[in-house]
Protein backbone atom coordinates (compact mmCIF):
# COMPACT_ATOMS: atom_id res chain seq x y z
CA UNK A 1 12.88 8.72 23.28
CA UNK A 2 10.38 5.70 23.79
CA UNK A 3 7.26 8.22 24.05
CA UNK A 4 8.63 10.47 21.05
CA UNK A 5 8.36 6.93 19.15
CA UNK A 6 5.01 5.87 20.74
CA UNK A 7 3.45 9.33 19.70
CA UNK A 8 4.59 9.01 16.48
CA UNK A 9 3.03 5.76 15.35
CA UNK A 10 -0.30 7.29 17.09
CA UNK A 11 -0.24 10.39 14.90
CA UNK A 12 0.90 7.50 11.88
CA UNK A 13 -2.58 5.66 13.38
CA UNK A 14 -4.71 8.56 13.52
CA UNK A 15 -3.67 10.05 9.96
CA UNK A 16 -4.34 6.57 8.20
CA UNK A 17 -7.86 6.24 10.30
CA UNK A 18 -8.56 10.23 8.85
CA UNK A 19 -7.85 8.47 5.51
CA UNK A 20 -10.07 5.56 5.73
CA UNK A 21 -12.93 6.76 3.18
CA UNK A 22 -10.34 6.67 0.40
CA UNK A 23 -11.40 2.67 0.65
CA UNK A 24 -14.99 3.08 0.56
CA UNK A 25 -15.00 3.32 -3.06
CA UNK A 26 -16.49 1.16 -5.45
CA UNK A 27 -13.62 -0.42 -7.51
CA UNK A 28 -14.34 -2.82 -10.33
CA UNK A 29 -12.21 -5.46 -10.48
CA UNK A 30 -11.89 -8.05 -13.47
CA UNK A 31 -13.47 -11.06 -12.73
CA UNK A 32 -15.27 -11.46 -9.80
CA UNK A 33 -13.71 -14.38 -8.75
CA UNK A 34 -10.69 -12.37 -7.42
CA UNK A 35 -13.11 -9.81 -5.55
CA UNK A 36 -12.10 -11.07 -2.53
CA UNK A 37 -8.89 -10.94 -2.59
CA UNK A 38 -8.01 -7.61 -4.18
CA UNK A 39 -10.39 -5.39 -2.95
CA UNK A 40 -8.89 -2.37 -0.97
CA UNK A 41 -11.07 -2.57 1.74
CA UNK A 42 -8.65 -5.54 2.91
CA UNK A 43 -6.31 -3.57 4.23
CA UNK A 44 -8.95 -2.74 7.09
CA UNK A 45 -8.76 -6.34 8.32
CA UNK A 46 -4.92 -5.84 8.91
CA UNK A 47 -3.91 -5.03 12.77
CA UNK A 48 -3.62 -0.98 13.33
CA UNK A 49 0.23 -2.72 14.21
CA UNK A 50 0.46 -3.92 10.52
CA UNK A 51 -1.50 -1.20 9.00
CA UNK A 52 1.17 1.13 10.54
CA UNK A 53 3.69 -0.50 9.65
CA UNK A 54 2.64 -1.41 6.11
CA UNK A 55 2.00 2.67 5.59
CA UNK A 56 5.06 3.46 6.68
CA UNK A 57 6.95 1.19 4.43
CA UNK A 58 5.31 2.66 1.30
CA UNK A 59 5.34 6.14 2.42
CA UNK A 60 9.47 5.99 3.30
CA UNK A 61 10.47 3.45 0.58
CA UNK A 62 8.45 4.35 -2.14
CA UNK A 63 8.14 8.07 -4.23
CA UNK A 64 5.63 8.95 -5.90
CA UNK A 65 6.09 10.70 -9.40
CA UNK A 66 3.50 12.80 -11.67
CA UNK A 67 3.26 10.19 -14.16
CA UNK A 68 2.30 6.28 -14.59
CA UNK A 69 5.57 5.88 -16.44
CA UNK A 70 6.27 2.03 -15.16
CA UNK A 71 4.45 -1.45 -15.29
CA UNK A 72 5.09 -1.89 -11.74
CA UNK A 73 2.10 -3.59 -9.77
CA UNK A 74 0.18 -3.63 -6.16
CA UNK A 75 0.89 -7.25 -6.47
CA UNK A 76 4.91 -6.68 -7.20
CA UNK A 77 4.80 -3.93 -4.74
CA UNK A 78 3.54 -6.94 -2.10
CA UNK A 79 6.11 -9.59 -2.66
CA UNK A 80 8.64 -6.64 -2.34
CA UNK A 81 7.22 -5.44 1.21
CA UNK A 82 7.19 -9.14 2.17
CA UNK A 83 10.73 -9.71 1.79
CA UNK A 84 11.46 -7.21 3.95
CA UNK A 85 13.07 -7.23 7.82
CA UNK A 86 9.62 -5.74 9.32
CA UNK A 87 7.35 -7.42 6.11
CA UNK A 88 4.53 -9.90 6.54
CA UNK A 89 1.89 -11.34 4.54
CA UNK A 90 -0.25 -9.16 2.45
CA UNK A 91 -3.28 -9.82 0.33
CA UNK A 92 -3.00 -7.96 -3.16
CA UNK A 93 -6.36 -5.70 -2.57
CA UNK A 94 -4.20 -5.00 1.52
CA UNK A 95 -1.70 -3.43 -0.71
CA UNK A 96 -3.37 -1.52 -2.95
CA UNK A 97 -5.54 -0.08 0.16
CA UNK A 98 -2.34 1.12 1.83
CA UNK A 99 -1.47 2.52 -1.75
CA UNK A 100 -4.31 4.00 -1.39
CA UNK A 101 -3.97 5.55 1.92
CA UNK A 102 -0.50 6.64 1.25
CA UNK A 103 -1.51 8.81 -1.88
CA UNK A 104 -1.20 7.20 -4.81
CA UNK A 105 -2.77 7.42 -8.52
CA UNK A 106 -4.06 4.18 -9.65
CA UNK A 107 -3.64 3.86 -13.26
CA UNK A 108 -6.10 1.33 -14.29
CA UNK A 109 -8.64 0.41 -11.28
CA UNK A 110 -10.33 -2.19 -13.65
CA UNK A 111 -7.08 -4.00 -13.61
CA UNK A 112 -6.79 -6.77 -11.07
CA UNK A 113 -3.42 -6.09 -10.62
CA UNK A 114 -3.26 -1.67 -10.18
CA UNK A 115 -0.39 -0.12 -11.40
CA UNK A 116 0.70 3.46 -9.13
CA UNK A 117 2.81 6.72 -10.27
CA UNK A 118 5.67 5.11 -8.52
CA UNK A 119 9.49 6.31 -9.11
CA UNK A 120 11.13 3.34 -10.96
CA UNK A 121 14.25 4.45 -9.01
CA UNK A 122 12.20 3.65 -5.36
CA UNK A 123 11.31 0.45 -6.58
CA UNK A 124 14.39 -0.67 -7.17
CA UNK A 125 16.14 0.65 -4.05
CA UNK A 126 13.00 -1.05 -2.35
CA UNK A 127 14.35 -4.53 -3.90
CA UNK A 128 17.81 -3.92 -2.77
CA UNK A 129 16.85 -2.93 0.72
CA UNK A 130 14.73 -6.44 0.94
């Protein structure tokens, strides 16, 4: 059981480091004064402990849908993963990298604050499970 679980979070490892250029883009962002703190390369400076387990959250708590049809944002979607048992500290640009990684649309990229085509419905069970 132990190895099953150890080779899973290396094939969770290795599929977020094959995803890794989806951060080297150039995203404006509103004001430079918050460059530093909401860029998506952040989530590179996380642990590959927190990175997996910051992927993981948003790929098993959150859906994604086809459309952008809520106002919810990477820094919502931060406080929420914070609150949870296994949550930590995230900066806003941390998030939106792992939204990144995990497949999501961004909306607006000029916003500081990115909105993804997240289910409504996964946002709020994500609230009641923190």
């Amino acid at each position: 059981m132990k190895n099953n679980y150890i080779d899973k979070c290396k094939a969770l490892v290795n599929w977020i480091n094959g995803r890794r250029y989806l951060l080297e883009q150039a995203f404006p962002v509103v004001g430079h004064e918050f460059e530093e703190t909401n860029t998506p390369k952040l989530f590179n400076e996380l642990s590959a402990d927190e990175q997996a387990v910051l992927v993981n959250w948003v790929l098993t708590t959150l859906k994604p849908i086809k459309t952008f049809s809520g106002n919810r944002t990477s820094y919502e979607i931060k406080h929420i993963f914070e609150r949870t048992p296994l949550g930590f500290y995230v900066l806003n640009g941390a998030m939106k990298g792992a939204m990144l990684i995990a497949g999501y649309q961004i909306k607006n990229e000029k916003e500081i604050n990115w909105t993804f085509n997240i289910s409504e419905r996964s946002i709020s069970r994500a609230y009641q499970l923190g």
